[in-house]
C-alpha atoms as a PDB file:
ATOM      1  CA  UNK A   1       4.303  10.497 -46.444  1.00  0.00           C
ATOM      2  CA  UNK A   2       0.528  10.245 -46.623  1.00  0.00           C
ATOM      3  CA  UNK A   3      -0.062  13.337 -48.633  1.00  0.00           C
ATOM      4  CA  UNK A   4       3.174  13.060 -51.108  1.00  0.00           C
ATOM      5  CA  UNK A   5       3.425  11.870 -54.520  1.00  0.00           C
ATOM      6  CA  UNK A   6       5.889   9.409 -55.259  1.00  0.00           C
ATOM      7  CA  UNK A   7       8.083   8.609 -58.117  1.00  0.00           C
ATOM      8  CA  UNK A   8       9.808   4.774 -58.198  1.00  0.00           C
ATOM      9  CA  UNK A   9      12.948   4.826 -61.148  1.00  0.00           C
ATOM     10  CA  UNK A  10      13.943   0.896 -61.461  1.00  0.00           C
ATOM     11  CA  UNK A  11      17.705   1.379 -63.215  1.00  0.00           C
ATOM     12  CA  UNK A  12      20.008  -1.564 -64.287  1.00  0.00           C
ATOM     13  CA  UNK A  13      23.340  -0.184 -62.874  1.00  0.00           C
ATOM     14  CA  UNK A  14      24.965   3.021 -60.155  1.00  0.00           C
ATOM     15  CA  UNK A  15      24.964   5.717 -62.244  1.00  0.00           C
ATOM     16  CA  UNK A  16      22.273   4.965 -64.882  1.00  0.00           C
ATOM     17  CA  UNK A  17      19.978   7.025 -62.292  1.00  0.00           C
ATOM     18  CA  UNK A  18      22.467   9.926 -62.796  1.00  0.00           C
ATOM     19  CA  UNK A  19      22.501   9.989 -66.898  1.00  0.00           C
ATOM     20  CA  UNK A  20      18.345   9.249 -67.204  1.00  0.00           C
ATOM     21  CA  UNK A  21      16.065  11.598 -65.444  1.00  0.00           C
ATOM     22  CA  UNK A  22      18.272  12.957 -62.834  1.00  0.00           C
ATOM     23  CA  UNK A  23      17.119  16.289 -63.167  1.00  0.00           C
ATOM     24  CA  UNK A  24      13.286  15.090 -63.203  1.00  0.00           C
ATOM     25  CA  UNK A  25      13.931  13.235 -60.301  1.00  0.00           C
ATOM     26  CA  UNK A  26      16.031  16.113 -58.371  1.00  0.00           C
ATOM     27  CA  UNK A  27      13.079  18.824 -59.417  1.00  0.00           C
ATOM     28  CA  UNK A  28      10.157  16.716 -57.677  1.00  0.00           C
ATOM     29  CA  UNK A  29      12.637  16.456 -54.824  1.00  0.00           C
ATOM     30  CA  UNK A  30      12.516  20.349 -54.499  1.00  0.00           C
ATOM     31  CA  UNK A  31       8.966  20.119 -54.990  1.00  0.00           C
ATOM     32  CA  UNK A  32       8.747  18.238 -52.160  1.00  0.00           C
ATOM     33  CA  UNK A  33       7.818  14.470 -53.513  1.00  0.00           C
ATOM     34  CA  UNK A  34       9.436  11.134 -52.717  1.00  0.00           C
ATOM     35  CA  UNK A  35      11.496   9.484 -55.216  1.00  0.00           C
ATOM     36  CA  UNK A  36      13.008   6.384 -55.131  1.00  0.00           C
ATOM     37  CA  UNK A  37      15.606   4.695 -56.874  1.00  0.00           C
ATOM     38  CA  UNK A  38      16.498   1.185 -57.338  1.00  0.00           C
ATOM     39  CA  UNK A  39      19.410  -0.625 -58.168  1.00  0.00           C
ATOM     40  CA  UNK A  40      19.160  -3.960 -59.901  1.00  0.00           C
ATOM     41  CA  UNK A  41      23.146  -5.099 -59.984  1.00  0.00           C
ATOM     42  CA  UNK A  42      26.124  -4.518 -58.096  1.00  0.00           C
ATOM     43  CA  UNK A  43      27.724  -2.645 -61.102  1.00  0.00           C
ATOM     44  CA  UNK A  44      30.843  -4.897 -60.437  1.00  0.00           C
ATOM     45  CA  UNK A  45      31.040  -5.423 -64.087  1.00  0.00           C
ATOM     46  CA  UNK A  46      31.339  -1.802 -65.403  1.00  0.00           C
ATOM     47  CA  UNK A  47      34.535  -0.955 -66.950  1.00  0.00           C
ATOM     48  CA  UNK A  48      36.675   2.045 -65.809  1.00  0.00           C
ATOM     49  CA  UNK A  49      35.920   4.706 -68.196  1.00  0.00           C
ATOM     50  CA  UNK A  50      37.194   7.569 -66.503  1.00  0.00           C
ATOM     51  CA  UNK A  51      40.998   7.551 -66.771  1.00  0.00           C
ATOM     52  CA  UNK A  52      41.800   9.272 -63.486  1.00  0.00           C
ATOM     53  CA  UNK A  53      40.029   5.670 -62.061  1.00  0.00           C
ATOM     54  CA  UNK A  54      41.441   3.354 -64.064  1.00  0.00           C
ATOM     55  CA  UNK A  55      44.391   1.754 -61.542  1.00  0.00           C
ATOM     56  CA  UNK A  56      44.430  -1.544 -59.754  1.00  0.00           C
ATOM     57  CA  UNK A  57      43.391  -0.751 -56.309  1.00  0.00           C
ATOM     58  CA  UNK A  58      40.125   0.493 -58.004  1.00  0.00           C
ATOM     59  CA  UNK A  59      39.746  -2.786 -60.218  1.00  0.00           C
ATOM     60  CA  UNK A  60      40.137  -5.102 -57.227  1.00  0.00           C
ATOM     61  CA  UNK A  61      37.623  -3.439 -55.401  1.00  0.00           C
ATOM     62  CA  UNK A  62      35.172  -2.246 -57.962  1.00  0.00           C
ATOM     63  CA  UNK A  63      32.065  -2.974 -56.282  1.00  0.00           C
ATOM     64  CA  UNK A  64      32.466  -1.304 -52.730  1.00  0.00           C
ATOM     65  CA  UNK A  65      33.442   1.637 -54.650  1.00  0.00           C
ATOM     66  CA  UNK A  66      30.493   1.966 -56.939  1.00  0.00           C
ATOM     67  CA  UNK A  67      28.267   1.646 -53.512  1.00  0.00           C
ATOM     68  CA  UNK A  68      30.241   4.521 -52.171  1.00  0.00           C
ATOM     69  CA  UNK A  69      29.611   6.286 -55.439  1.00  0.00           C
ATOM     70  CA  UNK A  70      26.063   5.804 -55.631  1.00  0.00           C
ATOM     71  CA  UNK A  71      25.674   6.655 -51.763  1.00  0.00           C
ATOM     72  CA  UNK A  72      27.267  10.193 -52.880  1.00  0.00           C
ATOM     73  CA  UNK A  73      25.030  10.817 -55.791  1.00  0.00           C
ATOM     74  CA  UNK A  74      21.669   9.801 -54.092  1.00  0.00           C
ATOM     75  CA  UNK A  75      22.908  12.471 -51.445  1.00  0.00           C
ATOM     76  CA  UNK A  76      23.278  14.876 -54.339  1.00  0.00           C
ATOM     77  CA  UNK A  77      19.866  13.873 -56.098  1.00  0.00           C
ATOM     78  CA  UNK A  78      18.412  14.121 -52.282  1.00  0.00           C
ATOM     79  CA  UNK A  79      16.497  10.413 -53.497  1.00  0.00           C
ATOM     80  CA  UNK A  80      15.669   7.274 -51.474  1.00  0.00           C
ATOM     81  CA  UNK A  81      17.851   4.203 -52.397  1.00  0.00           C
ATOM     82  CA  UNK A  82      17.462   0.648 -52.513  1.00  0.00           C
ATOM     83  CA  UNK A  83      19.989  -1.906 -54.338  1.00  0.00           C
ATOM     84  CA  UNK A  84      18.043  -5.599 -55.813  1.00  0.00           C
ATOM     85  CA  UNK A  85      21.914  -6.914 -55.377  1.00  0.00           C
ATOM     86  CA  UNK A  86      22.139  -8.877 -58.201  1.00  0.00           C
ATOM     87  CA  UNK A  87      25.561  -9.587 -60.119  1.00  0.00           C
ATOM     88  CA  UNK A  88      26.563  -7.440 -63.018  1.00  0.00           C
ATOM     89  CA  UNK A  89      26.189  -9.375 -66.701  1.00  0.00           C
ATOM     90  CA  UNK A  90      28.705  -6.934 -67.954  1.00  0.00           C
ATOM     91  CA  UNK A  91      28.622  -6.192 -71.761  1.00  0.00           C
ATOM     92  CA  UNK A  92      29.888  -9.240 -73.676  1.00  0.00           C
ATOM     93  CA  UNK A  93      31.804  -8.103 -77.051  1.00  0.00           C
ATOM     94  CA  UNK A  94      33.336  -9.790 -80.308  1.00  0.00           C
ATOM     95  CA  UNK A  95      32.243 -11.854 -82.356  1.00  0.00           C
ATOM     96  CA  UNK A  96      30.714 -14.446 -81.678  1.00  0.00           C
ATOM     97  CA  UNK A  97      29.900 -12.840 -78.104  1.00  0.00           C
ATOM     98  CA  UNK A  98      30.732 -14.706 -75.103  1.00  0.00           C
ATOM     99  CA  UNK A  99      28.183 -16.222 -72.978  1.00  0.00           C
ATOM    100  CA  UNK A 100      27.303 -14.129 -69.768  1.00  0.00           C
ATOM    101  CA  UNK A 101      28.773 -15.112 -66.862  1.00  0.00           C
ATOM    102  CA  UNK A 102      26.894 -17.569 -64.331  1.00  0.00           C
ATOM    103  CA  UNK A 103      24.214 -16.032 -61.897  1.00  0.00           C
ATOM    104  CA  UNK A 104      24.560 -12.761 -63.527  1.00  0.00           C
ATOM    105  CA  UNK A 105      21.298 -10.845 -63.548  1.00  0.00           C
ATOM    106  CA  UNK A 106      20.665 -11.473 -66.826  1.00  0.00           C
ATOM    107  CA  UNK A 107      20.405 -14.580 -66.712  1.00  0.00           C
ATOM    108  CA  UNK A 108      18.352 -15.233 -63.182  1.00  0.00           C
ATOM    109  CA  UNK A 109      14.607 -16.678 -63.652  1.00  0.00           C
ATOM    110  CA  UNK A 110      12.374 -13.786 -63.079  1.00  0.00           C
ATOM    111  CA  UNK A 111      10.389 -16.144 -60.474  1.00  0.00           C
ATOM    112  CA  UNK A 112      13.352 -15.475 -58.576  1.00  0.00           C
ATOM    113  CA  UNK A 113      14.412 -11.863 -59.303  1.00  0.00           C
ATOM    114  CA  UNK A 114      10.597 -10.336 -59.490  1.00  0.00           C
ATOM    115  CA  UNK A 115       9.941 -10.971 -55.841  1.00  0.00           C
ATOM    116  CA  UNK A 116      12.659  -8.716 -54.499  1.00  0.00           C
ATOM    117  CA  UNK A 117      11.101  -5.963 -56.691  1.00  0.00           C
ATOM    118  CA  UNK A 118       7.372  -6.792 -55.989  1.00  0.00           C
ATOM    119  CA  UNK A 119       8.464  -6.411 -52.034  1.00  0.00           C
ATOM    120  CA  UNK A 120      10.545  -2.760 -52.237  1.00  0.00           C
ATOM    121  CA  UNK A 121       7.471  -1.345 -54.668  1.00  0.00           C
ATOM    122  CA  UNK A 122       4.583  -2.527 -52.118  1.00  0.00           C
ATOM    123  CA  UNK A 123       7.154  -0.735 -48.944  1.00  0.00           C
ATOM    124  CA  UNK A 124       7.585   2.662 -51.203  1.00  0.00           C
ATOM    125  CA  UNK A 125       3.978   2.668 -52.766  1.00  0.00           C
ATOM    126  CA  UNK A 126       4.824   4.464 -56.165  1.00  0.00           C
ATOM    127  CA  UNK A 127       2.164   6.600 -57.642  1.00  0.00           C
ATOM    128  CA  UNK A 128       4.413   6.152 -60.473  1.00  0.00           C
ATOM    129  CA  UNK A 129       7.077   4.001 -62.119  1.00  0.00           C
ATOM    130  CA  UNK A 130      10.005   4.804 -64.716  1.00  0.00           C
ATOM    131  CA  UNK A 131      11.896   1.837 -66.052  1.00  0.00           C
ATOM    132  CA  UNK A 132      13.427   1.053 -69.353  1.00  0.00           C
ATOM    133  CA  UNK A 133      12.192   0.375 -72.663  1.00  0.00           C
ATOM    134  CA  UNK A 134      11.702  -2.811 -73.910  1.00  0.00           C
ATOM    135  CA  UNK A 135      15.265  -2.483 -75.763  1.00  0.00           C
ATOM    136  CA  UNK A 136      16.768  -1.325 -72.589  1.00  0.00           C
ATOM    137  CA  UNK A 137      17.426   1.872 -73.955  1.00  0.00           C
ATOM    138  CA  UNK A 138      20.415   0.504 -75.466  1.00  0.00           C
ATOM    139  CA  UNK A 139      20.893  -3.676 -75.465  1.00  0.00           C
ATOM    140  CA  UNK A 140      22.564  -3.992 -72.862  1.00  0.00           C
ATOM    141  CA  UNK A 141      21.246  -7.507 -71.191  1.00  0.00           C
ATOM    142  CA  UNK A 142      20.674  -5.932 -67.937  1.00  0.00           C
ATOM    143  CA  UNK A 143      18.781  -3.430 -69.194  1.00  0.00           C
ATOM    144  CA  UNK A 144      16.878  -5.106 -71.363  1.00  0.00           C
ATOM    145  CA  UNK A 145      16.955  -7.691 -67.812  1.00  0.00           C
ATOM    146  CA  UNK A 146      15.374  -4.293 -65.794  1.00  0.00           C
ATOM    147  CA  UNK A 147      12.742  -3.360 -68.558  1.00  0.00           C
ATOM    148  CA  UNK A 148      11.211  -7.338 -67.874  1.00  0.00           C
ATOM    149  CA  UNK A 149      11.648  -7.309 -64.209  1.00  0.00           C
ATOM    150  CA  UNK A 150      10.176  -4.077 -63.604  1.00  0.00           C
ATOM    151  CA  UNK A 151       6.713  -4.889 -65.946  1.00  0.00           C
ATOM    152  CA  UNK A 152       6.833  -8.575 -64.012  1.00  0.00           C
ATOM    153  CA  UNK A 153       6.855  -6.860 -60.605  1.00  0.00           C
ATOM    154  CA  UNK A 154       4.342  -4.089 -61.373  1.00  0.00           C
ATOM    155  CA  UNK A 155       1.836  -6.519 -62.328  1.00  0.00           C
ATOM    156  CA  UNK A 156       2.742  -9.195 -59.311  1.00  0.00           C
ATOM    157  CA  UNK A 157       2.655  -6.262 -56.971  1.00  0.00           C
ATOM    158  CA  UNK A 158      -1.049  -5.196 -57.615  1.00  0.00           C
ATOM    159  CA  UNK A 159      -2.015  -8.705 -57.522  1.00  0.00           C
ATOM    160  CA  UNK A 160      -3.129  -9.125 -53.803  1.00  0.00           C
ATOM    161  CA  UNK A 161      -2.303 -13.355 -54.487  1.00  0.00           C
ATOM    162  CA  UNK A 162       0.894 -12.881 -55.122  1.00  0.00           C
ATOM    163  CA  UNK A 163       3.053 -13.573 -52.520  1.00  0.00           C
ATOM    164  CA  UNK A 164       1.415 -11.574 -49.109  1.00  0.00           C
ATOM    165  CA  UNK A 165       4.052 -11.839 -47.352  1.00  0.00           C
ATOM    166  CA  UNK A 166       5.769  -9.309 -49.385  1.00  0.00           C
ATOM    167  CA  UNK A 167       3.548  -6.498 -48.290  1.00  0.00           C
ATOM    168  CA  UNK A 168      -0.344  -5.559 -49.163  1.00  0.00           C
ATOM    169  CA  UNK A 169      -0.527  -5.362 -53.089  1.00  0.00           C
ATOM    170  CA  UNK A 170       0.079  -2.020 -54.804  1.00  0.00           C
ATOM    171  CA  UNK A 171      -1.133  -0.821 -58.066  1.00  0.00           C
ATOM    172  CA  UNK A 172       0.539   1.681 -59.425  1.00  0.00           C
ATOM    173  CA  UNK A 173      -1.260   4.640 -61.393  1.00  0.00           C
ATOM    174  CA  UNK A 174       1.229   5.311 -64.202  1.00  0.00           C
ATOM    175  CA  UNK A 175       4.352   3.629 -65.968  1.00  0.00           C
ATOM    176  CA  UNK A 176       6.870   5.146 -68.163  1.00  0.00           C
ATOM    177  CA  UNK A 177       9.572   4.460 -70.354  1.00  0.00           C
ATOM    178  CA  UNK A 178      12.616   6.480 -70.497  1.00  0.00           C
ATOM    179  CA  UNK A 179      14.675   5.676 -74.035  1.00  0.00           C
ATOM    180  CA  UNK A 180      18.235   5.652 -75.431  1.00  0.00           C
ATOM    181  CA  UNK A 181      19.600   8.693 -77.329  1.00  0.00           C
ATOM    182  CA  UNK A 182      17.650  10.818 -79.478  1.00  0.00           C
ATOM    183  CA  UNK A 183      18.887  12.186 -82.762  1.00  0.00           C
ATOM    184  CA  UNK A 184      16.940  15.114 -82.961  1.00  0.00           C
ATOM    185  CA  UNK A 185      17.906  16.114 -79.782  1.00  0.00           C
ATOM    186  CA  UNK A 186      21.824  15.307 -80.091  1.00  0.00           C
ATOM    187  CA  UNK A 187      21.303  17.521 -83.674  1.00  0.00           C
ATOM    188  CA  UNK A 188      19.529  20.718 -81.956  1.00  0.00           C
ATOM    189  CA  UNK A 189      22.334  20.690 -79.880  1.00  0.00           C
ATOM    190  CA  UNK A 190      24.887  20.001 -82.784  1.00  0.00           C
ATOM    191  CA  UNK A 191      23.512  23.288 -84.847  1.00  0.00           C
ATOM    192  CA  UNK A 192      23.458  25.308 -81.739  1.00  0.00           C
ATOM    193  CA  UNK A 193      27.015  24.739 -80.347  1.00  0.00           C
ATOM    194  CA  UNK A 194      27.896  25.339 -84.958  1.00  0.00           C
ATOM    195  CA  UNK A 195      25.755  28.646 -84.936  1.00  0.00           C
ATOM    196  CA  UNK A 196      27.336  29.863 -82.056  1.00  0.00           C
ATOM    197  CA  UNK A 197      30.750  28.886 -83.289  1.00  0.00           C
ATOM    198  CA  UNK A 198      31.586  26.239 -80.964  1.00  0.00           C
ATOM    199  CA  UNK A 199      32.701  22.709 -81.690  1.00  0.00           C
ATOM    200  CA  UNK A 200      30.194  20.062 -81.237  1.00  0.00           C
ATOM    201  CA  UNK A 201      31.153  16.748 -79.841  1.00  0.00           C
ATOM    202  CA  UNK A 202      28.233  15.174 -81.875  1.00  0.00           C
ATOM    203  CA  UNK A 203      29.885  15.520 -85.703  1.00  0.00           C
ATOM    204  CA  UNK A 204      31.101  11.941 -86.109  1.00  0.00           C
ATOM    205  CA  UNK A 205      28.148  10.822 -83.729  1.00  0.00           C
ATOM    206  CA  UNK A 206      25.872  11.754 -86.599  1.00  0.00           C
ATOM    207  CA  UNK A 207      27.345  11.196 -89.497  1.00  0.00           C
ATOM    208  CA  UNK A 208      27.288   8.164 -88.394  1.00  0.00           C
ATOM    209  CA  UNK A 209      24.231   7.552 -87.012  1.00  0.00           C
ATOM    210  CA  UNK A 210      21.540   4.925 -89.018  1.00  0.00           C
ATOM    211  CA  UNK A 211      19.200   6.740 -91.115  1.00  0.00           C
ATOM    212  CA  UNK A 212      16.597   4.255 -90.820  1.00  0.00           C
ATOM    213  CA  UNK A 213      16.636   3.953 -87.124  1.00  0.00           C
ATOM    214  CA  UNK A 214      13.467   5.362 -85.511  1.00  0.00           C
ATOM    215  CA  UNK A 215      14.448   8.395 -83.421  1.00  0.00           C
ATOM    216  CA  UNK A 216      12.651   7.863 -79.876  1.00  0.00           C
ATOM    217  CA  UNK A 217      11.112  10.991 -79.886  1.00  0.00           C
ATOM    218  CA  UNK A 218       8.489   9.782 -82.266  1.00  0.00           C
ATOM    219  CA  UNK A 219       7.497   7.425 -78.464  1.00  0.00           C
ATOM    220  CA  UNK A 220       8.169  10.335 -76.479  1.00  0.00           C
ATOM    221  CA  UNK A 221       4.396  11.916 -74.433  1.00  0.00           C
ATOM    222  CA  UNK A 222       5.896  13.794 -71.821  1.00  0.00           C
ATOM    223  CA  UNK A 223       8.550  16.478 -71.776  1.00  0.00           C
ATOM    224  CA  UNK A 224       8.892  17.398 -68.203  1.00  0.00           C
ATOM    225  CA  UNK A 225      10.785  21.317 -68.005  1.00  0.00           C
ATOM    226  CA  UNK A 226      13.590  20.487 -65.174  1.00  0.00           C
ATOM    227  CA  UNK A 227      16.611  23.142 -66.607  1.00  0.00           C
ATOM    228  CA  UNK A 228      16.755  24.411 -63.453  1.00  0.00           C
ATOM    229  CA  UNK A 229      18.441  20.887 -62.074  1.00  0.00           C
ATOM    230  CA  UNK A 230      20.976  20.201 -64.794  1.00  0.00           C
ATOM    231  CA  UNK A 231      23.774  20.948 -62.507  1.00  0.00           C
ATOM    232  CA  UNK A 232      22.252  18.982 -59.767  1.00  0.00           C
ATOM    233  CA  UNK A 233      22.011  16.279 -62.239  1.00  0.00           C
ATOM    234  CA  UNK A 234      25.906  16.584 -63.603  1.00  0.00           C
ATOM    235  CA  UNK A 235      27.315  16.730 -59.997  1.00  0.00           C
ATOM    236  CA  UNK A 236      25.707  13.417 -59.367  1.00  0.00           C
ATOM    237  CA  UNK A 237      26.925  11.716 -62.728  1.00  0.00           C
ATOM    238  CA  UNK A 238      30.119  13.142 -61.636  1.00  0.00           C
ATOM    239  CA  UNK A 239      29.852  11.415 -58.164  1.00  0.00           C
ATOM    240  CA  UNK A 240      30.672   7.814 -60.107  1.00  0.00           C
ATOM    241  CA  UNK A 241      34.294   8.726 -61.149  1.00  0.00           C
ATOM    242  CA  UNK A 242      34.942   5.068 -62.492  1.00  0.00           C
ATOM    243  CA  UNK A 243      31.962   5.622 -64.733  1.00  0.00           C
ATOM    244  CA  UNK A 244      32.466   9.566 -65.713  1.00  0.00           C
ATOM    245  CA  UNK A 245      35.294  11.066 -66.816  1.00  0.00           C
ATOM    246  CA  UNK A 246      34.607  14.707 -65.959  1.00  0.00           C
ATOM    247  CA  UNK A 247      35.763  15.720 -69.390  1.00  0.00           C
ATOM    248  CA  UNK A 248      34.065  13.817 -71.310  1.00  0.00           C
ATOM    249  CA  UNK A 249      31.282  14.983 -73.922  1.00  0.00           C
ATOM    250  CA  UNK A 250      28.882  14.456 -71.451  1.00  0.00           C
ATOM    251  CA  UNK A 251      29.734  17.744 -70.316  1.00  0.00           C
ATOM    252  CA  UNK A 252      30.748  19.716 -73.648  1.00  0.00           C
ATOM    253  CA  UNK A 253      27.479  21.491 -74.204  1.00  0.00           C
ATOM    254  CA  UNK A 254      27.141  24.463 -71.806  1.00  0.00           C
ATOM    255  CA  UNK A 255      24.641  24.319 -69.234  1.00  0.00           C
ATOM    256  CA  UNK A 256      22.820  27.604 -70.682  1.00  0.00           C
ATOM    257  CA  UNK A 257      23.119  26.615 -73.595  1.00  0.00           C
ATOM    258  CA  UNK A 258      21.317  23.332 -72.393  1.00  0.00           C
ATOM    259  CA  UNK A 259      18.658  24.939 -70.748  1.00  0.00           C
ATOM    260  CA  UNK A 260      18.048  27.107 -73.570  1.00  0.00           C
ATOM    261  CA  UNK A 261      17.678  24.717 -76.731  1.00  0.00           C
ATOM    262  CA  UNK A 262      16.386  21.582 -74.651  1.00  0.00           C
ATOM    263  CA  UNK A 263      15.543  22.171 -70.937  1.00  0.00           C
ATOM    264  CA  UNK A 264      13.245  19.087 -70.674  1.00  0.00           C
ATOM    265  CA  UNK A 265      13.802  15.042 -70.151  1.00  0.00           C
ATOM    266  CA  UNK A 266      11.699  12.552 -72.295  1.00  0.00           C
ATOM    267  CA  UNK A 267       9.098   9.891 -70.960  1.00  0.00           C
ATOM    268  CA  UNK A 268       6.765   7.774 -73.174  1.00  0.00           C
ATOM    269  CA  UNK A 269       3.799   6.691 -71.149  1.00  0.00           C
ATOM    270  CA  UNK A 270       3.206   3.094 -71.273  1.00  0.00           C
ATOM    271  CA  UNK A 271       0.160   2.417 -68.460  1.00  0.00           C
ATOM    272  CA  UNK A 272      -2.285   4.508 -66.833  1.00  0.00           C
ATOM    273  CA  UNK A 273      -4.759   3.995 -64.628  1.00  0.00           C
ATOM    274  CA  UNK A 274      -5.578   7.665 -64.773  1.00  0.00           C
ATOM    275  CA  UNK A 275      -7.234  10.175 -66.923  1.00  0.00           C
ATOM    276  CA  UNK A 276      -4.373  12.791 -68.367  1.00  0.00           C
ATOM    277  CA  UNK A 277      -4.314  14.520 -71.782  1.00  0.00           C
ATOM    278  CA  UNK A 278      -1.124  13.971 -74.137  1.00  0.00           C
ATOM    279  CA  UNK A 279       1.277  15.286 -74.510  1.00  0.00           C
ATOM    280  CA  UNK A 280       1.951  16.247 -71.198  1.00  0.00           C
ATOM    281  CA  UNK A 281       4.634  18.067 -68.941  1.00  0.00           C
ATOM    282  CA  UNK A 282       4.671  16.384 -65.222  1.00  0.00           C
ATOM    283  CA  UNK A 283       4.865  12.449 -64.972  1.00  0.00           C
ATOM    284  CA  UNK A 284       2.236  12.650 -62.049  1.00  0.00           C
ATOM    285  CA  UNK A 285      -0.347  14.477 -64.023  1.00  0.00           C
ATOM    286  CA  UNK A 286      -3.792  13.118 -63.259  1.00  0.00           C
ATOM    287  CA  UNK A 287      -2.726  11.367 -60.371  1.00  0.00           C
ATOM    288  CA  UNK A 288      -4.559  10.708 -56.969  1.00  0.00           C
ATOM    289  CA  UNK A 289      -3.308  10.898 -53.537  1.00  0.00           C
END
């Protein structure tokens, strides 16, 4: 373990890992690189958006399947896998919104939730660290919940004061963000499917889409090339069946087609402690063993 490079991806919920950076994570696999993921909730809240899924003897036991579901896709993915434990907010609705439910993650002090980061990243020793923007990548409040828990814990875990007993402190060399939805990616995909004839899934996506919403990709500094794992990466989004329904638009655009008009995944580097020239292609550019 000495001599490998490894990758830490703090998610919110099972599957996130699967739709952000699963091919990423499953090409520095094959390159022969450690890569962790971690869980923050249970996932207990998620709804059942897979029809197939949706019956009762799912509902009532919604959290020992999403474990089994996230066992099968970090098989897939080949990554390391470590849950925080904490209790799904879910995704209040209406309006007014209802308050989140008590002890949810959301809603625990980060002098309590931090530590249990701070002690898994000074055990796994990241070279480098992908979490969440600070909008969560979409505002969900357990996403925006991961984005401030992993930033607390990064800087807690390089400071050697900081609770010892969790482990000899551990600076990590680079951070990233990984973002919600680009448009200009959802539209070269949109004119490619059109040109080739093909229905795109993305026409009432756009059209409805806010003009004067910032597309990520104006954040984005590293486009790492990882076409090769797509399928890799759908078989493990697959592997949560409550989440993914398997014929969904999350599969409508055809692999080659994929890996011809966008075969990279989007990172905007945050922190470095290293010297690396932007843009760049490989989240562990610069970094030392």
């Amino acid at each position: 373990m000495a001599d490998k490079l490894r990758l830490m991806a703090v998610h919110a919920h099972p599957d996130d890992e699967s739709s952000k950076g699963a091919a990423t994570m499953a090409r520095y696999i094959a390159e022969g690189h450690d890569v962790m993921v971690v869980t923050c909730t249970d996932g207990g809240a998620g709804s059942i958006l897979n029809p197939a899924m949706d019956r009762p003897d799912v509902l009532e036991n919604m959290v020992e399947i999403r474990r089994e579901e996230m066992a099968t896709a970090a098989k897939i993915l080949g990554i390391q896998h470590r849950w925080l434990g904490f209790k799904d907010s879910g995704l209040p609705e209406g309006d007014p919104k209802p308050p989140l439910p008590e002890g949810c993650f959301a809603l625990v002090p980060l002098e309590e939730s931090v530590p249990s980061l701070v002690q898994v990243i000074r055990e796994f020793r990241p070279h480098v660290v992908v979490t969440y923007d600070e909008n969560g990548g979409y505002p969900h409040p357990d996403h925006i919940r991961t984005h401030e828990i992993s930033m607390a814990a990064l800087d807690a875990a390089a400071d050697p004061e900081f609770q010892p007993s969790l482990g000899e402190a551990w600076e990590t060399q680079k951070v990233y963000y990984s973002h919600g939805f680009s448009r200009a990616k959802l539209m070269a995909f949109h004119e490619a499917m059109e040109a080739r004839g093909m229905e795109s899934p993305y026409t009432e996506w756009l059209a409805n889409w806010d003009a004067n919403r910032p597309d990520v990709m104006d954040r984005v500094t590293t486009q790492v090339e990882c076409a090769d794992y797509f399928e890799i990466r759908d078989e493990a989004l697959k592997a949560h069946a409550t989440q993914i329904d398997p014929t969904s638009r999350w599969f409508a655009i055809p692999q080659d087609l994929q890996r011809e008009v966008w075969p990279t995944e989007e990172y905007e580097l945050v922190r470095s402690q290293v010297d690396s020239t932007l843009p760049e292609n490989d989240l562990f550019a610069g970094v030392k063993v």
